[in-house]
C-alpha atoms as a PDB file:
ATOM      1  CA  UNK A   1      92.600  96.897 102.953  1.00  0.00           C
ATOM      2  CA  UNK A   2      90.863  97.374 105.990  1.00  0.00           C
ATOM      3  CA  UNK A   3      93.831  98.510 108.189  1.00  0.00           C
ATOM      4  CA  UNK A   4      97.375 100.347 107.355  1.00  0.00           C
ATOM      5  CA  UNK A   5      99.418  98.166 108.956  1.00  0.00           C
ATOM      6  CA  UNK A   6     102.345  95.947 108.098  1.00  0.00           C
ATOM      7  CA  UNK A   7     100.644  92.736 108.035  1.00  0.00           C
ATOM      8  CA  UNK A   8      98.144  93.899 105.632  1.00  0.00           C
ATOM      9  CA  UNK A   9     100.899  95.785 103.458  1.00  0.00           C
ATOM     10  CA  UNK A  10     102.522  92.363 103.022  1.00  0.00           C
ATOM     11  CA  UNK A  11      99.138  91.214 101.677  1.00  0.00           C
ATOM     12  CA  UNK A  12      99.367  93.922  99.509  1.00  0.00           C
ATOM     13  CA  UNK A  13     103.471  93.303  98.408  1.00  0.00           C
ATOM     14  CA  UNK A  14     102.409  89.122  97.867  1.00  0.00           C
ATOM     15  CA  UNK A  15      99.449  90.336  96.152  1.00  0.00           C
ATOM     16  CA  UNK A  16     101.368  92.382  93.796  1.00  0.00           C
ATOM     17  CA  UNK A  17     104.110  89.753  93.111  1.00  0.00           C
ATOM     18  CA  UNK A  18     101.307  87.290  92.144  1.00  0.00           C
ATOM     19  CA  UNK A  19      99.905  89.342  89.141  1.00  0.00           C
ATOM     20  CA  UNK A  20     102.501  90.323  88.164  1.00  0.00           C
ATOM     21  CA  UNK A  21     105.547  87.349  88.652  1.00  0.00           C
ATOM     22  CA  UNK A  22     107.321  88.380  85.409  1.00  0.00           C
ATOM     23  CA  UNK A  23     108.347  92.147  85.662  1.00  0.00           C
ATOM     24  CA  UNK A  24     110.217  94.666  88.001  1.00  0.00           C
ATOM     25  CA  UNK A  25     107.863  96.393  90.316  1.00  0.00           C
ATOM     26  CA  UNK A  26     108.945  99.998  92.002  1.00  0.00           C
ATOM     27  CA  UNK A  27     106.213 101.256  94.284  1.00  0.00           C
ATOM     28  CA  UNK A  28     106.345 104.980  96.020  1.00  0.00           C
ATOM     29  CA  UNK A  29     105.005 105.154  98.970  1.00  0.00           C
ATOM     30  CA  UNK A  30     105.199 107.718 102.205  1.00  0.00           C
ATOM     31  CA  UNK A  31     106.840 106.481 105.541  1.00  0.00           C
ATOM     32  CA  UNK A  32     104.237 105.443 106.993  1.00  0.00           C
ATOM     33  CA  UNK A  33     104.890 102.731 109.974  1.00  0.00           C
ATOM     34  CA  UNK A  34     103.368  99.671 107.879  1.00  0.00           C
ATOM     35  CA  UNK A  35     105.473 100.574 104.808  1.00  0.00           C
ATOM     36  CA  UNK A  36     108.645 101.075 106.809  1.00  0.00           C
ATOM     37  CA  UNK A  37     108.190  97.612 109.046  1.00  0.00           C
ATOM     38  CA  UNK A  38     110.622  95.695 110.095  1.00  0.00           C
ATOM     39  CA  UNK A  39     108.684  92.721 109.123  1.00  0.00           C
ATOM     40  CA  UNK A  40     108.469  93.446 105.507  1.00  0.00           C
ATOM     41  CA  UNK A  41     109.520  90.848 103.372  1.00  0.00           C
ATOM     42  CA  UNK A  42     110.138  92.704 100.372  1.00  0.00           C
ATOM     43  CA  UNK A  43     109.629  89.847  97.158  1.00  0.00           C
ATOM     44  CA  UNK A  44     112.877  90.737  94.679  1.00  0.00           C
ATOM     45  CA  UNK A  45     110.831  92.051  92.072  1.00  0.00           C
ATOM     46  CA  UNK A  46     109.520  95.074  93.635  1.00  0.00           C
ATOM     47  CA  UNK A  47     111.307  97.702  94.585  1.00  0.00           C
ATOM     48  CA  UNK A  48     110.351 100.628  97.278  1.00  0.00           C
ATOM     49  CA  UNK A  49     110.638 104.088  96.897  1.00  0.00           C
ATOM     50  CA  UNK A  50     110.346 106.474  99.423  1.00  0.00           C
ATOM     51  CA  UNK A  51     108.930 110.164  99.163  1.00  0.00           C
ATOM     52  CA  UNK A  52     110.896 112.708 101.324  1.00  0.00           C
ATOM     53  CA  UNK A  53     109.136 113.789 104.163  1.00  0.00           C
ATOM     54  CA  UNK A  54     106.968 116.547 104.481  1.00  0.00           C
ATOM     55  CA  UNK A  55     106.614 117.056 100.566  1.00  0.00           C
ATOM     56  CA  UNK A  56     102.561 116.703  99.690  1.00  0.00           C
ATOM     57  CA  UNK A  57     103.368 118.594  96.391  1.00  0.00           C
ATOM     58  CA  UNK A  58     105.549 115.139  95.226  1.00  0.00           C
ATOM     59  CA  UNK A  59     102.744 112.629  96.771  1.00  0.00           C
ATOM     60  CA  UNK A  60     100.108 112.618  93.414  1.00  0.00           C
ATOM     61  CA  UNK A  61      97.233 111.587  95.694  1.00  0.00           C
ATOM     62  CA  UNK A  62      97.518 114.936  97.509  1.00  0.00           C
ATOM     63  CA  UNK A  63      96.478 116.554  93.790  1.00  0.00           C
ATOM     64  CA  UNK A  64      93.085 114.267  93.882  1.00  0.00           C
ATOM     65  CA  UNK A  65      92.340 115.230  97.724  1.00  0.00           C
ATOM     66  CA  UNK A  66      92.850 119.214  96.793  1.00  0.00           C
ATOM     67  CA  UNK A  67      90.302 118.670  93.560  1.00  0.00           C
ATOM     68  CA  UNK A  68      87.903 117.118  95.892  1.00  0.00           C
ATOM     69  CA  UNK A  69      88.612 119.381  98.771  1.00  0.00           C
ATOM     70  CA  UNK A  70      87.628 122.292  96.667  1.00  0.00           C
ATOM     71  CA  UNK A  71      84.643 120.735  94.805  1.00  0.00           C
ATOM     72  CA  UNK A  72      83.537 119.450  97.903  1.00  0.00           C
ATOM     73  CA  UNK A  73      84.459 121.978 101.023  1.00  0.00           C
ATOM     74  CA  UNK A  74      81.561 123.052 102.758  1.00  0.00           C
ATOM     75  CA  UNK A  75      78.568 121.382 101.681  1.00  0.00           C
ATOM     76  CA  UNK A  76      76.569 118.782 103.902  1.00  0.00           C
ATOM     77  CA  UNK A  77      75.068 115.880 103.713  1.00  0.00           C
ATOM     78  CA  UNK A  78      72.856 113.820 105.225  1.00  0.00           C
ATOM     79  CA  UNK A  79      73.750 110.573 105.063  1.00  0.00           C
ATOM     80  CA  UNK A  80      76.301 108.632 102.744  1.00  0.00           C
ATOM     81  CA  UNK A  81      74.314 108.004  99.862  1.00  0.00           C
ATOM     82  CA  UNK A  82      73.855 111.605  99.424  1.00  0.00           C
ATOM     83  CA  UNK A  83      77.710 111.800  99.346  1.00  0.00           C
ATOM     84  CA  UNK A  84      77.562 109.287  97.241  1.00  0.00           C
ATOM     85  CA  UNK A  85      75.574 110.272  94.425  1.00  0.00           C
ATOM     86  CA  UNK A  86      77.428 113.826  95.006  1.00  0.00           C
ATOM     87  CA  UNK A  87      80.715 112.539  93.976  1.00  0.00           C
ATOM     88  CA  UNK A  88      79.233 110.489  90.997  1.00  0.00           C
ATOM     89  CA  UNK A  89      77.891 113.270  89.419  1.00  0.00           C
ATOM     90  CA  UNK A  90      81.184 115.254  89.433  1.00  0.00           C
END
């Protein structure tokens, strides 16, 4: 999604209800403003779940930003595609 808000998250609820019509759905997410919206039409088959605040150690995307982190920390790049090929070859 191009922005983290909670028109976009809705996109992403509908989308989810779509694919997948026939089963129960629980999603855990971080309190960010677009998940929390007022807006939100949560569809009945998906459930939210929210992580407790300040707790990185429960959020499993903080694990792949601490592998990269340390594979990555310090080293420069000149443009993107140097990036790029960096992180494919890891």
């Amino acid at each position: 999604m191009p922005k983290l808000d909670a028109a976009h998250m809705q996109v992403f609820l509908d989308g989810v209800v779509e694919r997948h019509q026939d089963t129960f759905t629980l999603i855990v997410l971080v309190r960010s403003g677009a998940h929390t919206a007022k807006a939100l039409r949560l569809p009945v088959n998906i459930a939210l779940i929210f992580l407790p605040a300040r707790s990185p150690e429960r959020n499993p995307i903080e694990r792949v930003w601490e592998d990269g982190r340390s594979q990555m920390a310090w080293k420069c790049f000149p443009h993107l595609e140097c990036l790029e090929n960096e992180r494919e070859a890891v």
